[in-house]
Protein backbone atom coordinates (compact mmCIF):
# COMPACT_ATOMS: atom_id res chain seq x y z
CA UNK A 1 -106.16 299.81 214.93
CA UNK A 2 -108.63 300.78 212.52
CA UNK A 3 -107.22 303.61 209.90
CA UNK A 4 -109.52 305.50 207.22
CA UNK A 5 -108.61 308.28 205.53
CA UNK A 6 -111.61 310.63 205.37
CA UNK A 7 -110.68 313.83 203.85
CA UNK A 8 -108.23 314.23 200.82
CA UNK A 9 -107.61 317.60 199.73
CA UNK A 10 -105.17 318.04 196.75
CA UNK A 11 -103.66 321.50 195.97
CA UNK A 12 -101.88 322.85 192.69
CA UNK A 13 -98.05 321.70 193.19
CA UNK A 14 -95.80 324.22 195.27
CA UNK A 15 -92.48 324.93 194.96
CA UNK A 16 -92.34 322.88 198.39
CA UNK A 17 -93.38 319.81 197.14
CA UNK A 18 -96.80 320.39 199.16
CA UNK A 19 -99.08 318.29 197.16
CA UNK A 20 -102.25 318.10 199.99
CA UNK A 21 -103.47 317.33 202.96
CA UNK A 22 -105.61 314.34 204.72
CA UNK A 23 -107.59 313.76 207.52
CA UNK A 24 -107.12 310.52 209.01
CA UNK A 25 -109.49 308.88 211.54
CA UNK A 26 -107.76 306.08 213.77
CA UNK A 27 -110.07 304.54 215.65
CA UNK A 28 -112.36 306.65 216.88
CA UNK A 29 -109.67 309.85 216.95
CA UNK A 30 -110.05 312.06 213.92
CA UNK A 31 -106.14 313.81 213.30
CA UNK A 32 -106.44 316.52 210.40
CA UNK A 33 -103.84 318.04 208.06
CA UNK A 34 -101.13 315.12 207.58
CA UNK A 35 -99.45 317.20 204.64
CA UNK A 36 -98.51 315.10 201.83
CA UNK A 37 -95.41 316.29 199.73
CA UNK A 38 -93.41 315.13 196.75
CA UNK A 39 -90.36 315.96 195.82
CA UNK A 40 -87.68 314.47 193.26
CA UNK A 41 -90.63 311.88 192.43
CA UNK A 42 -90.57 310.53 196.33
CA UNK A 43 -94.11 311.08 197.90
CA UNK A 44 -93.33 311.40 201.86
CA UNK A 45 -95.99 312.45 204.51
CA UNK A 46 -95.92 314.52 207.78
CA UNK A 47 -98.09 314.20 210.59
CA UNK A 48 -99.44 317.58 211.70
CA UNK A 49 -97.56 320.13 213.30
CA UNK A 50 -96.99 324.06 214.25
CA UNK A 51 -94.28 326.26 212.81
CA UNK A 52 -92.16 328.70 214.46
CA UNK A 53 -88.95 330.62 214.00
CA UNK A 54 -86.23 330.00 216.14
CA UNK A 55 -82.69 331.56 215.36
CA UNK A 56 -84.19 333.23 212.02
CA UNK A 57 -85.16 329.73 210.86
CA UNK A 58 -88.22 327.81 210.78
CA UNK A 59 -88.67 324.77 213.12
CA UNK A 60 -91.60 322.26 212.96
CA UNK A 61 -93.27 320.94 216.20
CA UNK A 62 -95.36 317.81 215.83
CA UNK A 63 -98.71 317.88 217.67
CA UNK A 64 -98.93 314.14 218.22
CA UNK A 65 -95.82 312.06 218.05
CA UNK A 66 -96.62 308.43 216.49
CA UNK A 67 -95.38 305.09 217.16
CA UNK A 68 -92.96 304.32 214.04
CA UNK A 69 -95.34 301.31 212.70
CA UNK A 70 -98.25 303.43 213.25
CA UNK A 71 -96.69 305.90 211.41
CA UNK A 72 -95.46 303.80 208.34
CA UNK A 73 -99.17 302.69 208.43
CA UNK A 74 -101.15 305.94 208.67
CA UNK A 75 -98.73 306.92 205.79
CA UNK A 76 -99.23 303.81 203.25
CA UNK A 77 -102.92 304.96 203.44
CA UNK A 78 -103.05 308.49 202.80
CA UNK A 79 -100.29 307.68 199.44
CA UNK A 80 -102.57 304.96 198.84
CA UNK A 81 -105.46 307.24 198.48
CA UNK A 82 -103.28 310.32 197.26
CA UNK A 83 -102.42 308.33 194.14
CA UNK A 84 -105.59 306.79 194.01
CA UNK A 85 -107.44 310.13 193.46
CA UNK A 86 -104.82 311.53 191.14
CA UNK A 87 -105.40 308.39 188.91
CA UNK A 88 -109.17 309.05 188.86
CA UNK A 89 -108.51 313.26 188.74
CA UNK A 90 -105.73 312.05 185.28
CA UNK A 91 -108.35 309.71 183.91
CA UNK A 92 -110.86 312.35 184.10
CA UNK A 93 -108.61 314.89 182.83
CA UNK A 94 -107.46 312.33 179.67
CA UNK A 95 -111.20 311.60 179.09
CA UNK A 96 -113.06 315.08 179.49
CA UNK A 97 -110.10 316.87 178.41
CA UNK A 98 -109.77 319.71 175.56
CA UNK A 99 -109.19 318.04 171.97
């Protein structure tokens, strides 16, 4: 299976670890907002899903449910290109920077 990540979007750190999202096309099936988080220095990703509050907590749903392989693939590519654009975003940042 064919997997290209065609969106990145990176966001300011949250206090959740959210660090962006990615759309990921696998094949010919686009899947948006994989979330990609980092916490304690571990980058992790989730596929999609919907919230909602059950007992006065939040649950998460997923939308599509992935084959484990398929899932430790679709992952190595988003990090892959995560830490590929924060290299370029740091570089930029070192080179164009104030000083």
């Amino acid at each position: 299976m064919k997997i290209e990540v065609v969106s990145l979007r990176l966001v300011d750190p949250k206090e959740s670890g959210l660090r962006g999202f990615a759309d990921v096309k696998l094949d010919d099936i686009l899947v948006r907002d994989f979330r990609i988080f980092q916490r304690n220095g571990k980058p992790y990703i989730q596929p999609p899903h919907t919230t909602f509050k059950k007992d006065g907590q939040i649950k998460f749903n997923p939308i599509v449910d992935f084959p484990e392989e398929l899932k430790a693939q679709v992952s190595a590519a988003i990090l892959t290109a995560f830490f590929r654009e924060k290299e370029q975003t740091h570089g930029n940042l070192l080179r164009f920077g104030p000083g």
